[in-house]
C-alpha atoms as a PDB file:
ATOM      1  CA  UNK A   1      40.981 -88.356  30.729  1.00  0.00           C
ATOM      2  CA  UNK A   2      44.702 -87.297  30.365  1.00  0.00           C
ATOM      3  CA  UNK A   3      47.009 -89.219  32.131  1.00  0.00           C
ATOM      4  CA  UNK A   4      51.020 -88.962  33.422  1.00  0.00           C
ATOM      5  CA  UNK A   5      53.438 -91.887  33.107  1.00  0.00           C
ATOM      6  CA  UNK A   6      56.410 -91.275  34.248  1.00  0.00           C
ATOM      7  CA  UNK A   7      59.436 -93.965  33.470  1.00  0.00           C
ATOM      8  CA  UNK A   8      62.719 -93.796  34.492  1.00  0.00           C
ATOM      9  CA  UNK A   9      65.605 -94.572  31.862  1.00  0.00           C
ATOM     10  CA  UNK A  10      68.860 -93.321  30.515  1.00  0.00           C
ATOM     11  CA  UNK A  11      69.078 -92.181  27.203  1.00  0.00           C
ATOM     12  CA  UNK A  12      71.837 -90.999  25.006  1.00  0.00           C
ATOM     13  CA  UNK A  13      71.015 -87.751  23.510  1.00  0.00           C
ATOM     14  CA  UNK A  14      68.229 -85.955  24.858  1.00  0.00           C
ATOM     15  CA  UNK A  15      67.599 -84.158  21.417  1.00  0.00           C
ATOM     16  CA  UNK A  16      67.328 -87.190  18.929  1.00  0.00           C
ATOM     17  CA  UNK A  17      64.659 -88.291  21.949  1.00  0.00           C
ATOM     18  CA  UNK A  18      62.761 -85.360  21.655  1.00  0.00           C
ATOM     19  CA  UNK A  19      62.388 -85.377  17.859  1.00  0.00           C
ATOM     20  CA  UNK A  20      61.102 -88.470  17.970  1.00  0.00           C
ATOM     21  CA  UNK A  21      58.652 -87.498  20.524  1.00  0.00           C
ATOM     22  CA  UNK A  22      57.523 -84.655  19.290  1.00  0.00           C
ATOM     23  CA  UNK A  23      56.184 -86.741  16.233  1.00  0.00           C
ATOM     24  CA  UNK A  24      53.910 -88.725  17.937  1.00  0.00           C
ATOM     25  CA  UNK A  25      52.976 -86.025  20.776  1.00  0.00           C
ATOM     26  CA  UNK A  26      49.466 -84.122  20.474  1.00  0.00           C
ATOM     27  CA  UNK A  27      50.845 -81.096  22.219  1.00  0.00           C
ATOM     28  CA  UNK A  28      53.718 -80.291  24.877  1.00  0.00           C
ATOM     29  CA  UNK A  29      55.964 -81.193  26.616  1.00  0.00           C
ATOM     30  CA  UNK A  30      54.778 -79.868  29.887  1.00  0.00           C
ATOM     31  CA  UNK A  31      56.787 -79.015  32.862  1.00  0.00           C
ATOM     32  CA  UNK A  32      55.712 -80.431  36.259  1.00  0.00           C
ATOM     33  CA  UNK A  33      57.219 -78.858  39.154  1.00  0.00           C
ATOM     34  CA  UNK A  34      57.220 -81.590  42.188  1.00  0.00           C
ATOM     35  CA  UNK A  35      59.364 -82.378  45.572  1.00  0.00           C
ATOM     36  CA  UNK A  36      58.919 -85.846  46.734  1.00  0.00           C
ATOM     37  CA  UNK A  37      59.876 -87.327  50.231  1.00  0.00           C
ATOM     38  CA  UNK A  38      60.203 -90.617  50.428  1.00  0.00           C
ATOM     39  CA  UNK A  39      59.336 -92.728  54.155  1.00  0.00           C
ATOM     40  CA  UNK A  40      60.659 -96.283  55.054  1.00  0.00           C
ATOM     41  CA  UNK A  41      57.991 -98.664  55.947  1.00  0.00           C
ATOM     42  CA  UNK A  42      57.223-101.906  56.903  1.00  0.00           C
ATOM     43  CA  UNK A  43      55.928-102.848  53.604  1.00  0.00           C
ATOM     44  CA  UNK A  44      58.271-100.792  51.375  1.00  0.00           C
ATOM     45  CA  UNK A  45      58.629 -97.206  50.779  1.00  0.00           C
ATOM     46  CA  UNK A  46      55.662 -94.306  50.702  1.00  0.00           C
ATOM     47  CA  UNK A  47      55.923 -91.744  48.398  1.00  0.00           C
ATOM     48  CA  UNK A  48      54.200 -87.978  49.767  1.00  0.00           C
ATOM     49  CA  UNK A  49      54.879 -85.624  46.219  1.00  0.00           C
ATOM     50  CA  UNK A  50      54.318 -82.118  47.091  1.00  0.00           C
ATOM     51  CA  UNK A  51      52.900 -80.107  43.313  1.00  0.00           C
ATOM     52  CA  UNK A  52      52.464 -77.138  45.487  1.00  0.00           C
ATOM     53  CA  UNK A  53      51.360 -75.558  48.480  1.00  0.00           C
ATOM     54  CA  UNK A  54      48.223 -76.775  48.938  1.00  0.00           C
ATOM     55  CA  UNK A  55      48.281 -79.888  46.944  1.00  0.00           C
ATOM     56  CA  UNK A  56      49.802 -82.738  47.264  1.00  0.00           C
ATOM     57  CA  UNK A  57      49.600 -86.927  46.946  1.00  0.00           C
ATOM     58  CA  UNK A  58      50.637 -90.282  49.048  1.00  0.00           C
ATOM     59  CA  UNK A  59      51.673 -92.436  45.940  1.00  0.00           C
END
């Protein structure tokens, strides 16, 4: 089952990143397209992330 993780981090130069990458990738990268809206709530913050018109996910 492929999976996404996504992380968060700041890197130096996006290129030497890549390269290294790209030697332990099978295949890609792969461009997701997504607009996320983020709602206060009691309990922290809910996530809706739109992929496209007709699909979508609470996270």
């Amino acid at each position: 089952m492929t999976r996404n993780i996504e992380i968060k981090a700041r890197i130096a130069n996006i290129e030497v990143l890549e390269s290294k990458v790209a030697k332990i990738a099978d295949n890609g990268p792969t461009e997701i397209f997504q607009d996320d809206t983020f709602f206060q709530c009691d309990a922290g913050r809910l996530k809706l992330r739109v992929l496209s018109e007709k699909h979508g996910e609470l996270i």
